[in-house]
Protein backbone atom coordinates (compact mmCIF):
# COMPACT_ATOMS: atom_id res chain seq x y z
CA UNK A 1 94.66 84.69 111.67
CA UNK A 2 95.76 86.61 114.60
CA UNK A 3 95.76 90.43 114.38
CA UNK A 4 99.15 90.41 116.45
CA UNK A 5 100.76 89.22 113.44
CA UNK A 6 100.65 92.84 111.66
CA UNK A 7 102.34 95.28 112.62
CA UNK A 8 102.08 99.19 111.86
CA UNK A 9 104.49 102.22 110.73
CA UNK A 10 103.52 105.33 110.93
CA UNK A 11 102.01 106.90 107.27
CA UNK A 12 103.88 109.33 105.34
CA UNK A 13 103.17 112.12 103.23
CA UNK A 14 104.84 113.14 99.93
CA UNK A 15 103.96 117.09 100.21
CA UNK A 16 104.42 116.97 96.09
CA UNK A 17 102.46 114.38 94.56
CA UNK A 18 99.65 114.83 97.61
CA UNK A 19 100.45 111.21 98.39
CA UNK A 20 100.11 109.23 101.69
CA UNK A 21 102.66 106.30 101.96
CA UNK A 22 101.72 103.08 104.09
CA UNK A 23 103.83 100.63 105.35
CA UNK A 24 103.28 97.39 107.82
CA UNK A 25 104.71 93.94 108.49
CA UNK A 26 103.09 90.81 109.15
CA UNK A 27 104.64 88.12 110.40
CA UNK A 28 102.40 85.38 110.08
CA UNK A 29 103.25 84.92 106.21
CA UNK A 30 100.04 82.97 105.47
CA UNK A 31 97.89 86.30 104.18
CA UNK A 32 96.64 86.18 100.50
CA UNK A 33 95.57 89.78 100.77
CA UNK A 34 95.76 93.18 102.51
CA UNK A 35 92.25 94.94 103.23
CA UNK A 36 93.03 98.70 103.59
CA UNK A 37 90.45 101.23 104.80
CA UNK A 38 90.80 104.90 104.03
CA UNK A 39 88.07 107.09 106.29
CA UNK A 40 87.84 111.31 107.02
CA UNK A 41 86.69 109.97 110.71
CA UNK A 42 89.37 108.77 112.97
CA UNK A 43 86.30 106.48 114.03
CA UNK A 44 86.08 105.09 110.18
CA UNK A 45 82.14 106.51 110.74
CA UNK A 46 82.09 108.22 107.03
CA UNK A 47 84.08 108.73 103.94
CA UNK A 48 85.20 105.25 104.43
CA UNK A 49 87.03 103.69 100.88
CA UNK A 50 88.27 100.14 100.74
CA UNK A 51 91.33 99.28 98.89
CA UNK A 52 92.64 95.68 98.29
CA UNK A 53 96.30 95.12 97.92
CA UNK A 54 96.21 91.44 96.15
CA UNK A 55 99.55 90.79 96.39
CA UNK A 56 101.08 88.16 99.82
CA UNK A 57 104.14 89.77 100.89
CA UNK A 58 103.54 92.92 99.56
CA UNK A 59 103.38 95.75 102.85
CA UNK A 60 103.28 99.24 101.47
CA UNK A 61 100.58 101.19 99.86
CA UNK A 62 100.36 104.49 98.52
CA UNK A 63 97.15 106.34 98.45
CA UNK A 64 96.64 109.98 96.82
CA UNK A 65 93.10 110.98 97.97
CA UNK A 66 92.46 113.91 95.60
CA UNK A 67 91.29 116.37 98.53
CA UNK A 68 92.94 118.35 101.12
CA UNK A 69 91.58 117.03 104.99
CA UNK A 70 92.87 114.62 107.43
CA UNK A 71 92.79 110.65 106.83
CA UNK A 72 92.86 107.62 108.70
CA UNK A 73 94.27 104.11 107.57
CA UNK A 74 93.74 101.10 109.37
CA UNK A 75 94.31 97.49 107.53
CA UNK A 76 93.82 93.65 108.49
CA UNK A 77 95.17 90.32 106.75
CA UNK A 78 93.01 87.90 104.84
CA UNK A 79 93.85 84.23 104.30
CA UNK A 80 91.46 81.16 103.62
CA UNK A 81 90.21 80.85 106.98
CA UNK A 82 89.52 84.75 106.66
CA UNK A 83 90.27 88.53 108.15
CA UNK A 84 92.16 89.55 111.00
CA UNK A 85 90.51 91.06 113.87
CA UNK A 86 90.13 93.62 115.03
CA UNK A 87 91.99 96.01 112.36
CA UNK A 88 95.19 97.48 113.23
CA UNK A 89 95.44 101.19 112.97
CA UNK A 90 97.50 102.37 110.57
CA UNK A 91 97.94 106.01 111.57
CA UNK A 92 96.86 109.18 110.17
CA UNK A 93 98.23 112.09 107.51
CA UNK A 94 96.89 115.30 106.70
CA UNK A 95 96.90 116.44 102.70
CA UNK A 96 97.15 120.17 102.31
């Protein structure tokens, strides 16, 4: 799969439920799942969590992390011959 097929948006915060909204589009259409990595390094170094959204066709994702800090989403495709590389970068959001 070819990571050109996904494309990004820019997170979003909901200030009130200290929740961080994803969104992306892939165009390819063959994915069977949606790898999503949560890190507190905009290098994804530490404090990285994995989340699996098991649903094709599905491209948003809401995350509440519990903590105040910054956070950094990035996310690839996976289909039978495997993941997209490298990951695209999601963006970042900041929970207060």
């Amino acid at each position: 799969m070819d990571h050109t097929d996904l494309l990004a948006a820019s997170p979003y915060h909901v200030p009130a439920a200290k929740t961080v909204g994803l969104m992306w589009s892939d165009t390819a259409g063959d994915q069977t799942v949606f790898e999503i990595e949560r890190s507190t390094m905009s290098d994804f170094s530490q404090g990285v969590v994995t989340f699996y959204v098991p649903t094709p066709n599905v491209f948003e994702f809401f995350d509440a992390p519990g903590l105040s800090g910054p956070y950094f989403y990035e996310v690839c495709a996976i289909n039978s011959g495997g993941s997209s590389t490298p990951w695209i970068y999601l963006g970042s959001a900041t929970i207060s």
